[in-house]
PDB file of N, CA and C in Angstrom:
ATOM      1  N   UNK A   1      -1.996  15.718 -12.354  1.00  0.00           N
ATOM      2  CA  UNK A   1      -2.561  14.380 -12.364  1.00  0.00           C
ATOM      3  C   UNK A   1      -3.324  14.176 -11.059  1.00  0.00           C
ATOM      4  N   UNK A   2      -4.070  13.516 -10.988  1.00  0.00           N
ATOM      5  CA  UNK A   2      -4.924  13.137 -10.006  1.00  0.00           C
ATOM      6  C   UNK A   2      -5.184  12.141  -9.528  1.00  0.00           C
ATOM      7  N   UNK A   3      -5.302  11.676  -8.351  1.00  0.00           N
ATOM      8  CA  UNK A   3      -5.320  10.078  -7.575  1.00  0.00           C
ATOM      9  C   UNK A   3      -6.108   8.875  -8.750  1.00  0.00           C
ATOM     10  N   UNK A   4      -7.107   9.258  -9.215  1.00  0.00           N
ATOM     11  CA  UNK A   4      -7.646   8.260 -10.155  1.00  0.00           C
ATOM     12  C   UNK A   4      -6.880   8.237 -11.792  1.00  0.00           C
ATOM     13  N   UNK A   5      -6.582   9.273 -12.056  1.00  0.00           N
ATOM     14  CA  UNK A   5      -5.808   8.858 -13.359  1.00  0.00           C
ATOM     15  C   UNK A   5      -4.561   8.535 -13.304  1.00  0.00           C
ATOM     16  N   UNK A   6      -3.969   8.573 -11.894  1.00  0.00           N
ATOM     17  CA  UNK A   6      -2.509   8.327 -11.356  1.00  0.00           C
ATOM     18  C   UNK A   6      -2.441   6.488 -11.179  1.00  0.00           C
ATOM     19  N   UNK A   7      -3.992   6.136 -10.865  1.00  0.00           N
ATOM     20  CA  UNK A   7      -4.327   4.970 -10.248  1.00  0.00           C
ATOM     21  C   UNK A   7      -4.434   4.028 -12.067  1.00  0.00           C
ATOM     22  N   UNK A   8      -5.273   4.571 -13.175  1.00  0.00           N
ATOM     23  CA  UNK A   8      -5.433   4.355 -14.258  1.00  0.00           C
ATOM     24  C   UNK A   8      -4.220   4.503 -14.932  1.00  0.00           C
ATOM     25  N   UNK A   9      -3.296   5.307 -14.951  1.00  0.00           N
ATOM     26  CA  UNK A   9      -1.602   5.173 -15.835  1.00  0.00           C
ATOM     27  C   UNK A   9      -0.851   4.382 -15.040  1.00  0.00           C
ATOM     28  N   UNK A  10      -1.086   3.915 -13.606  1.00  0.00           N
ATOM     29  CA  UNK A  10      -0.077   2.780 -13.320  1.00  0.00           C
ATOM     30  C   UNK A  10      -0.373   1.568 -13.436  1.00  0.00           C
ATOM     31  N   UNK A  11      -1.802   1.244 -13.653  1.00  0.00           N
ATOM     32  CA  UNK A  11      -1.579  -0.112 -13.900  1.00  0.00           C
ATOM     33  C   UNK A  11      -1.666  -0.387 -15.651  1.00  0.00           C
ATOM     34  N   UNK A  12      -1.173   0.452 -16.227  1.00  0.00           N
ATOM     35  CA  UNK A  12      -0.770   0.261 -17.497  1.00  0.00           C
ATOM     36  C   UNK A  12       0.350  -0.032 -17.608  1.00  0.00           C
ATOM     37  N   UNK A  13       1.027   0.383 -16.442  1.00  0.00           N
ATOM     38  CA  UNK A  13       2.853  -0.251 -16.426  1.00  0.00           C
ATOM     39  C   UNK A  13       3.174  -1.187 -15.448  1.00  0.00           C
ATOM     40  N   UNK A  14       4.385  -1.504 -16.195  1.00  0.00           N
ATOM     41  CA  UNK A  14       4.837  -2.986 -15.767  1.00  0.00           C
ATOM     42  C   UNK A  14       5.837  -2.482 -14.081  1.00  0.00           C
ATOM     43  N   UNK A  15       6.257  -1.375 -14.220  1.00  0.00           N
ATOM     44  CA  UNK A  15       6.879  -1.099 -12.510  1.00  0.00           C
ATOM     45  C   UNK A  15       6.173  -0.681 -11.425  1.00  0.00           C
ATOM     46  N   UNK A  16       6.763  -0.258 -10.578  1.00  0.00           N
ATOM     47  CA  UNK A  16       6.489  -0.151  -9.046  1.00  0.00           C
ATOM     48  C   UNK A  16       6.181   1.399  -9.062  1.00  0.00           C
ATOM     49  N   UNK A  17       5.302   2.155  -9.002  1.00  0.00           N
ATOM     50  CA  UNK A  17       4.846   3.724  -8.730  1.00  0.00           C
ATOM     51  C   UNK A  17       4.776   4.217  -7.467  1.00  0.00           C
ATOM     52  N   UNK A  18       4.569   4.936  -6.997  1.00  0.00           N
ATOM     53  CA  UNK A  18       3.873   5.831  -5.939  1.00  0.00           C
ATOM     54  C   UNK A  18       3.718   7.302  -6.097  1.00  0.00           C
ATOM     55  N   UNK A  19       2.498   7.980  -6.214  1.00  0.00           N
ATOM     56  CA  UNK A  19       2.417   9.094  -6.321  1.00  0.00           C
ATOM     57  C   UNK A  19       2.472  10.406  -5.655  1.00  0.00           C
ATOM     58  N   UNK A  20       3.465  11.410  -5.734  1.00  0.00           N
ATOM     59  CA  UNK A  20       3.596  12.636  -4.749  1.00  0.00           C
ATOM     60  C   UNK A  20       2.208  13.505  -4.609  1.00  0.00           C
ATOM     61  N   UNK A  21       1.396  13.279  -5.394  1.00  0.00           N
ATOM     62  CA  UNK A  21       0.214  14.020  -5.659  1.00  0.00           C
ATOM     63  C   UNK A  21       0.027  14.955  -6.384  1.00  0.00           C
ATOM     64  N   UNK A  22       1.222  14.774  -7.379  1.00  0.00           N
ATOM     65  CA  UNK A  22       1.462  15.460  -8.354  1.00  0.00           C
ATOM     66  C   UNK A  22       2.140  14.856 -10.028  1.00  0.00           C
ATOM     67  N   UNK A  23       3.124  13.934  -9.415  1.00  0.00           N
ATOM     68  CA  UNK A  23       3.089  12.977 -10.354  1.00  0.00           C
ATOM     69  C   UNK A  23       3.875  11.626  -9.883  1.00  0.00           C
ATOM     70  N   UNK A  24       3.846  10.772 -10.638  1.00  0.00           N
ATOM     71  CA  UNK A  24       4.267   9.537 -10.403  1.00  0.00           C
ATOM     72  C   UNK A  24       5.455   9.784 -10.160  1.00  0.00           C
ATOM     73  N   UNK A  25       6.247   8.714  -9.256  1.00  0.00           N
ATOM     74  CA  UNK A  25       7.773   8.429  -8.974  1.00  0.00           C
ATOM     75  C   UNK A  25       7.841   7.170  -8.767  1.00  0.00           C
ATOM     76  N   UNK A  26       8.697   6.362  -9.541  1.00  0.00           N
ATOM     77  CA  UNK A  26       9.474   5.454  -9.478  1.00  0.00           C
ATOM     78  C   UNK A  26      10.309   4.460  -8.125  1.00  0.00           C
ATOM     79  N   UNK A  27       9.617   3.550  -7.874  1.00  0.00           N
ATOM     80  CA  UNK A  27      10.445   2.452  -6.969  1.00  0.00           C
ATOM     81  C   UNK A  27      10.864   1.762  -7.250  1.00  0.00           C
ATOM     82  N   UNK A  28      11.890   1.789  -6.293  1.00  0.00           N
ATOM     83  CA  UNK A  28      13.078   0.533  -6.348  1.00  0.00           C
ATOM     84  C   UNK A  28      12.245  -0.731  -6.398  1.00  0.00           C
ATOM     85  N   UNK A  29      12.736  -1.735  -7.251  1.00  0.00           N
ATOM     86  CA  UNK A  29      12.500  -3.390  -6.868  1.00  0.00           C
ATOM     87  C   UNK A  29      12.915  -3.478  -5.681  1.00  0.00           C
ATOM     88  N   UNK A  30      12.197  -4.572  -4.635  1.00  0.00           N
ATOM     89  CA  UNK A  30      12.581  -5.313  -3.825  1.00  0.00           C
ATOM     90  C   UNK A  30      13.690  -5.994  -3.862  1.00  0.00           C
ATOM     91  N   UNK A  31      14.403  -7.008  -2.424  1.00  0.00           N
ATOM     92  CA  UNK A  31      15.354  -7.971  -2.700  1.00  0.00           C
ATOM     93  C   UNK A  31      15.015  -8.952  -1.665  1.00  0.00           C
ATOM     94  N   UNK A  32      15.573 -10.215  -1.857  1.00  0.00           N
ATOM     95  CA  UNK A  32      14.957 -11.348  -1.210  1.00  0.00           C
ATOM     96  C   UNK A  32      15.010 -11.109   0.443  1.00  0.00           C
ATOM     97  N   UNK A  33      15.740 -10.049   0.748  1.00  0.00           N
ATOM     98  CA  UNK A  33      16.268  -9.701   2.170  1.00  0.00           C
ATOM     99  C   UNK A  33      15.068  -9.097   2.803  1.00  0.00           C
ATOM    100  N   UNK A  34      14.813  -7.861   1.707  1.00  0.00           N
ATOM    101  CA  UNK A  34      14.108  -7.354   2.155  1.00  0.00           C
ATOM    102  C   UNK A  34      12.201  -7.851   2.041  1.00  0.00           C
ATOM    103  N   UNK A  35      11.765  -8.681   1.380  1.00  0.00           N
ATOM    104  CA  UNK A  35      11.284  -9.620   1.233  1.00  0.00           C
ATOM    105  C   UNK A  35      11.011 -10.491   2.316  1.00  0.00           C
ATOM    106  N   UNK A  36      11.799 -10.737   3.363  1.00  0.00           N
ATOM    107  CA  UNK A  36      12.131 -11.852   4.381  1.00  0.00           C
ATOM    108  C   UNK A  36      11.929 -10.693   5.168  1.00  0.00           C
ATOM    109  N   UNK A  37      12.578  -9.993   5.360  1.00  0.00           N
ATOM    110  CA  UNK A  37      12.118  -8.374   6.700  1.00  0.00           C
ATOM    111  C   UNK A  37      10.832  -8.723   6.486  1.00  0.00           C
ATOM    112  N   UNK A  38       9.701  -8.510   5.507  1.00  0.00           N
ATOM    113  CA  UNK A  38       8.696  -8.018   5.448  1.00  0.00           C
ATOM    114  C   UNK A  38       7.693  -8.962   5.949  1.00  0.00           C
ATOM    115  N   UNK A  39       8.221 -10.358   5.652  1.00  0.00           N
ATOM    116  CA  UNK A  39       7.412 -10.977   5.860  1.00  0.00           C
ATOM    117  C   UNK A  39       7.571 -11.547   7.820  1.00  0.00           C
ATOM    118  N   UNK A  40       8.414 -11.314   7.954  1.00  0.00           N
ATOM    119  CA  UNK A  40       8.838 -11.148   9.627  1.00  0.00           C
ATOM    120  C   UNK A  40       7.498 -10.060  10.336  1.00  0.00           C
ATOM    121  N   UNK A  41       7.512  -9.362   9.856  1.00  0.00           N
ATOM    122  CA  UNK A  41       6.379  -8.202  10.100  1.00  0.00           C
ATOM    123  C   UNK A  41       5.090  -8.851  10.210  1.00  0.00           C
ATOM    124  N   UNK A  42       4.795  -9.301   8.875  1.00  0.00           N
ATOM    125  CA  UNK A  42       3.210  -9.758   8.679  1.00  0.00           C
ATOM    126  C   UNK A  42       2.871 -11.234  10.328  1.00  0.00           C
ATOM    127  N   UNK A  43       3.558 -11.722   9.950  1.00  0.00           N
ATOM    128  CA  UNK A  43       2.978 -12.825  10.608  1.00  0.00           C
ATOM    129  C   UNK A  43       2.775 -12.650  12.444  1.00  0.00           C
ATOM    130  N   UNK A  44       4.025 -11.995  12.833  1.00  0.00           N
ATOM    131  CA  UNK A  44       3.191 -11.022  14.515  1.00  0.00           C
ATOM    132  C   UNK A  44       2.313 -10.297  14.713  1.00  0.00           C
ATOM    133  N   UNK A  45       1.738  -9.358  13.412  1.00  0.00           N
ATOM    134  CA  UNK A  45       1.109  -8.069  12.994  1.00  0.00           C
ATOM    135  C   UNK A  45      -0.291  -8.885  13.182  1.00  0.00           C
ATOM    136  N   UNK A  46      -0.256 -10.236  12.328  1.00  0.00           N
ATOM    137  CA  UNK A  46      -1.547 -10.609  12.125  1.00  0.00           C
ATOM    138  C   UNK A  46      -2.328 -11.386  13.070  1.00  0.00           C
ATOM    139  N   UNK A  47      -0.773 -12.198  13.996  1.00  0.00           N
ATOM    140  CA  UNK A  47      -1.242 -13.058  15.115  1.00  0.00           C
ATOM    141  C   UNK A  47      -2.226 -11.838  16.306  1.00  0.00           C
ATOM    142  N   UNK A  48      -1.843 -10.573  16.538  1.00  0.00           N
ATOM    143  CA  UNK A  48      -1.615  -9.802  17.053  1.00  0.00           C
ATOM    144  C   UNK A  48      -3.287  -9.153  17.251  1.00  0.00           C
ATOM    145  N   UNK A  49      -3.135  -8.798  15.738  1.00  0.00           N
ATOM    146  CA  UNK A  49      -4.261  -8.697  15.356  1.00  0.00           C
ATOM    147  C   UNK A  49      -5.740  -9.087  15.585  1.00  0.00           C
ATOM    148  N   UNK A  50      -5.557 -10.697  15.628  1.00  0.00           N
ATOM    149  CA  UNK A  50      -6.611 -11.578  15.267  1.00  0.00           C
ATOM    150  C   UNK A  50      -7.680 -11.341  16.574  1.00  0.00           C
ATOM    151  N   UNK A  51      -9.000 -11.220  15.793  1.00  0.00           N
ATOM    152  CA  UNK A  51      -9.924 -10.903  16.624  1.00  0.00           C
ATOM    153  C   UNK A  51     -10.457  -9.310  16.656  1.00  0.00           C
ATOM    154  N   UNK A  52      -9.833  -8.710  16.576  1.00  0.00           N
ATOM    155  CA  UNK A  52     -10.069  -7.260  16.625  1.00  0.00           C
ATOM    156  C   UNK A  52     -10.516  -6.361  15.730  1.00  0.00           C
ATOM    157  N   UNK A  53     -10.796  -7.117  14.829  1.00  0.00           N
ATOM    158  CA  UNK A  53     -11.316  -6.428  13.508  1.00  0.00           C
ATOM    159  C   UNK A  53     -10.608  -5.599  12.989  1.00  0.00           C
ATOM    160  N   UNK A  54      -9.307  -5.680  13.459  1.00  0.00           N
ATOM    161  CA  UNK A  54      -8.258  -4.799  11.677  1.00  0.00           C
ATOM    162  C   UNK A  54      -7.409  -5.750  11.561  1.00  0.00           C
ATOM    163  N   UNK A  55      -6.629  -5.701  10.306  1.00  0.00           N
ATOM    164  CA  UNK A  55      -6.078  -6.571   9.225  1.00  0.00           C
ATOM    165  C   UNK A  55      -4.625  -5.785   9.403  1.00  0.00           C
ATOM    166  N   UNK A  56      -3.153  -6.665   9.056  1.00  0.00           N
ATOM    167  CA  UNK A  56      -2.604  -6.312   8.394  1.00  0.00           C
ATOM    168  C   UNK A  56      -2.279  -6.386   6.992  1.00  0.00           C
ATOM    169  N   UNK A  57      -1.953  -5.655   5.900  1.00  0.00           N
ATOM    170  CA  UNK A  57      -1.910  -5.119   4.743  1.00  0.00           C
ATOM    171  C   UNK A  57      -0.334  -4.962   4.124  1.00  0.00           C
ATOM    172  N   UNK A  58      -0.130  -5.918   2.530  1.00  0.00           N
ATOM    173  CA  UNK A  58       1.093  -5.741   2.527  1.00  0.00           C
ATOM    174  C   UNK A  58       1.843  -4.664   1.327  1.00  0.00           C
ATOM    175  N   UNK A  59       2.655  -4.510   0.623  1.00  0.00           N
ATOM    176  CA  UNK A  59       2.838  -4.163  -0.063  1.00  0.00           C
ATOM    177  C   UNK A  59       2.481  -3.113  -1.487  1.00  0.00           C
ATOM    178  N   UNK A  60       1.602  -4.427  -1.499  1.00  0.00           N
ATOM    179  CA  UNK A  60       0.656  -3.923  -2.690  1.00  0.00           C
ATOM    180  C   UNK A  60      -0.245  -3.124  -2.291  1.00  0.00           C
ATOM    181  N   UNK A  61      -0.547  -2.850  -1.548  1.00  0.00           N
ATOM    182  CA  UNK A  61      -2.053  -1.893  -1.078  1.00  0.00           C
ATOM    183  C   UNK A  61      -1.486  -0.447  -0.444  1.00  0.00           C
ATOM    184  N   UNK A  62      -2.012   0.244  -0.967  1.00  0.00           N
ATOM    185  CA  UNK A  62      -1.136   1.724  -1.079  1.00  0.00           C
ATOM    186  C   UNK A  62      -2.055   2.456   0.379  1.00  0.00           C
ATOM    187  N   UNK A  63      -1.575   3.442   0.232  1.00  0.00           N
ATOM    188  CA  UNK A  63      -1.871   4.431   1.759  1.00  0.00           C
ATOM    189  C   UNK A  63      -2.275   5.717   1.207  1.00  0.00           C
ATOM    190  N   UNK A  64      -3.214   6.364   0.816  1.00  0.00           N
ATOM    191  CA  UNK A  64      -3.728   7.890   0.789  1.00  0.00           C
ATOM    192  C   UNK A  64      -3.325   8.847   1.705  1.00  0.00           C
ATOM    193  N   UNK A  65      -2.342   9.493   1.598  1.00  0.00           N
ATOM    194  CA  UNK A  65      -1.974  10.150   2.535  1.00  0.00           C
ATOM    195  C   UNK A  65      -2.058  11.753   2.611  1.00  0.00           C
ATOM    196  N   UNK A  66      -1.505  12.840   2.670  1.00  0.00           N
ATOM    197  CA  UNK A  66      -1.736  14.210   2.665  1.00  0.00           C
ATOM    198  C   UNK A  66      -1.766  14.607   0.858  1.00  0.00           C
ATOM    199  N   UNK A  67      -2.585  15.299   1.007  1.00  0.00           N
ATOM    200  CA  UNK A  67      -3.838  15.813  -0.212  1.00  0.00           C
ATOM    201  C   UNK A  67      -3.811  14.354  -0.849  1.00  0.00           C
ATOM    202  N   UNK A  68      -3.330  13.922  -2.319  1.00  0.00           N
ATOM    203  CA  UNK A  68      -3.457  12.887  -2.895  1.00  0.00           C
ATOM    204  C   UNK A  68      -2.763  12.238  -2.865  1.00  0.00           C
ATOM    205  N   UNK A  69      -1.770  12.324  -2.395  1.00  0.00           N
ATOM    206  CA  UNK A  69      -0.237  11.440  -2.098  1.00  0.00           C
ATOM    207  C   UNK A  69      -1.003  10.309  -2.001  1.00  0.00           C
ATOM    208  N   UNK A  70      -0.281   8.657  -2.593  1.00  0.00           N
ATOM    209  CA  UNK A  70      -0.310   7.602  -2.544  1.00  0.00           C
ATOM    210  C   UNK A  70       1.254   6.471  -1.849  1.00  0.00           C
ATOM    211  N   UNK A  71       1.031   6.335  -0.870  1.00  0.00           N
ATOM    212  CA  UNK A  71       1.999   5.553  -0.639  1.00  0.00           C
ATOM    213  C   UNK A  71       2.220   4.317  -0.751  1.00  0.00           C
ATOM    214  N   UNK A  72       3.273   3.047  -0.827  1.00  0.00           N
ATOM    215  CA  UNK A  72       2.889   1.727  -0.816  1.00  0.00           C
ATOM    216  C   UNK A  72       3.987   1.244   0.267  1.00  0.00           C
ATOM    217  N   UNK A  73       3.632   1.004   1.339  1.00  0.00           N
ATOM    218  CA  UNK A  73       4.618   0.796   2.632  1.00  0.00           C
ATOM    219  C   UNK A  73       4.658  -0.308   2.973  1.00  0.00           C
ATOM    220  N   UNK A  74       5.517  -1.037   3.831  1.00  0.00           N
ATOM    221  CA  UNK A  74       5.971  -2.690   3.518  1.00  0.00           C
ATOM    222  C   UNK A  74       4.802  -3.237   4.397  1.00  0.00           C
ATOM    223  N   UNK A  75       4.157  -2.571   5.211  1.00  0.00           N
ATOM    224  CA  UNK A  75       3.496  -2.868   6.165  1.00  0.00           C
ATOM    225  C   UNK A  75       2.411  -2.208   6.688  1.00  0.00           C
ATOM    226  N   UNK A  76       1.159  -2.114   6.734  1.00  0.00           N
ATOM    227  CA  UNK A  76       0.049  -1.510   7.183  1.00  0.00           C
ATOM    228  C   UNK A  76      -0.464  -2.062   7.910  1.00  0.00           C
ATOM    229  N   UNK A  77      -1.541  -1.420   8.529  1.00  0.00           N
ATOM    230  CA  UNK A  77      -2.756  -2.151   9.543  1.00  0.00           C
ATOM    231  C   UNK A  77      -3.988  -1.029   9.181  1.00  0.00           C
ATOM    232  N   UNK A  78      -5.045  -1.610   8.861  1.00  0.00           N
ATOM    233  CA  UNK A  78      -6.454  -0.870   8.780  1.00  0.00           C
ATOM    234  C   UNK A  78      -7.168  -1.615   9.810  1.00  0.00           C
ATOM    235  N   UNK A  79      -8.163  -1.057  10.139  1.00  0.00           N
ATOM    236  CA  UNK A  79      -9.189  -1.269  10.931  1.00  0.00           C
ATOM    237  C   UNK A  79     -10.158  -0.744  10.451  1.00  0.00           C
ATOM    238  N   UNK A  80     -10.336   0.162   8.987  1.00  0.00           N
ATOM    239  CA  UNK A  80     -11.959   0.729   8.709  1.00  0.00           C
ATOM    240  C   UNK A  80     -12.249  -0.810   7.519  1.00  0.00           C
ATOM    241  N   UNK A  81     -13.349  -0.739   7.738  1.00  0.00           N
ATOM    242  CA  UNK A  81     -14.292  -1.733   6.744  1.00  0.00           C
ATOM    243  C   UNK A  81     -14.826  -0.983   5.497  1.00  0.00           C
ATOM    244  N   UNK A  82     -13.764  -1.819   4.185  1.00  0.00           N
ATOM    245  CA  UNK A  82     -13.786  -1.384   3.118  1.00  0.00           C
ATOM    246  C   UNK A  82     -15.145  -1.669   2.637  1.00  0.00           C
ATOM    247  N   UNK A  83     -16.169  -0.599   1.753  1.00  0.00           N
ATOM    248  CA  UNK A  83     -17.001  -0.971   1.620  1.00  0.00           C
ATOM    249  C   UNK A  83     -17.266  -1.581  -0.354  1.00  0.00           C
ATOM    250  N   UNK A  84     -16.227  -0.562  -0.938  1.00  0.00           N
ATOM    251  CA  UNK A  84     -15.305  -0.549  -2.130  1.00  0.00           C
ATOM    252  C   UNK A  84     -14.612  -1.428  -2.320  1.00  0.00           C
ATOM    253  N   UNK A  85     -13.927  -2.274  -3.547  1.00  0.00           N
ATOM    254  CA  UNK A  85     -12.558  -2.657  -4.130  1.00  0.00           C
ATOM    255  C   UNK A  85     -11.874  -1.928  -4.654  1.00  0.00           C
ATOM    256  N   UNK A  86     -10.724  -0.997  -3.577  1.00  0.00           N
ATOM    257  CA  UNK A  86      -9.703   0.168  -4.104  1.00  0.00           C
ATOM    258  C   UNK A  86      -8.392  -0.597  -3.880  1.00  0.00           C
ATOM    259  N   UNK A  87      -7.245   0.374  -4.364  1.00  0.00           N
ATOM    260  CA  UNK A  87      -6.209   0.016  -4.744  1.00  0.00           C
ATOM    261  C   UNK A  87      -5.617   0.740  -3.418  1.00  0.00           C
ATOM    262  N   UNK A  88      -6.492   1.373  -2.437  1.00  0.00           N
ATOM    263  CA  UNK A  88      -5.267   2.486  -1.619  1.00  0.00           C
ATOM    264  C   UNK A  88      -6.556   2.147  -0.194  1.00  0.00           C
ATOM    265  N   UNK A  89      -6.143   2.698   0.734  1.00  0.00           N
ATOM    266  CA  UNK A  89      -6.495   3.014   2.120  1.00  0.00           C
ATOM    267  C   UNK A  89      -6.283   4.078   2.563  1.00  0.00           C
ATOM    268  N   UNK A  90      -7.497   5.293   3.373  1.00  0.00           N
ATOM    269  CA  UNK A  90      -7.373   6.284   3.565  1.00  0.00           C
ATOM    270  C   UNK A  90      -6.860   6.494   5.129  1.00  0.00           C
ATOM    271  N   UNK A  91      -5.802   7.751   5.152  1.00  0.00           N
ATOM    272  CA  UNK A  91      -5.634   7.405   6.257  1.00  0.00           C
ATOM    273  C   UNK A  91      -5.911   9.264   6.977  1.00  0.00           C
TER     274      UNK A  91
END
């Protein structure tokens, strides 16, 4: 499977994916705890941020990582200027 048809069979489903770069694997649901961690993160990340031209990034926005691997990590920061509407960030 490949980053774009990996990207095309998950949003046909209703759970949480991330891809090894080989095939899909399964995530845990969240919990309100961890939910509250996360959002502890965003709001220093972004104060932090501001001005500098990178963003922090939550959940939903996945990470391209070694060969096609897709990650989705509680917390990111980009600084490249998307020129696209993708589902991932290269890193």
């Amino acid at each position: 499977m490949t980053r774009d048809q990996f990207f095309n069979w998950a949003q046909a489903r209703e759970g949480r994916y991330e891809f090894d770069g080989f095939q899909p694997i399964a995530m845990n649901s969240g919990t309100l705890n961890h939910s509250q961690i996360a959002q502890n993160l965003y709001f220093p990340l972004r104060s932090r941020l501001q001005g500098t031209g990178c963003r922090p990034l939550g959940p939903d926005a996945g990470v391209a990582t070694i060969g096609d691997a897709v990650r989705y990590p509680d917390a990111l920061v980009t600084c490249t200027k998307s020129k696209e509407q993708t589902d991932w960030c290269s890193v």
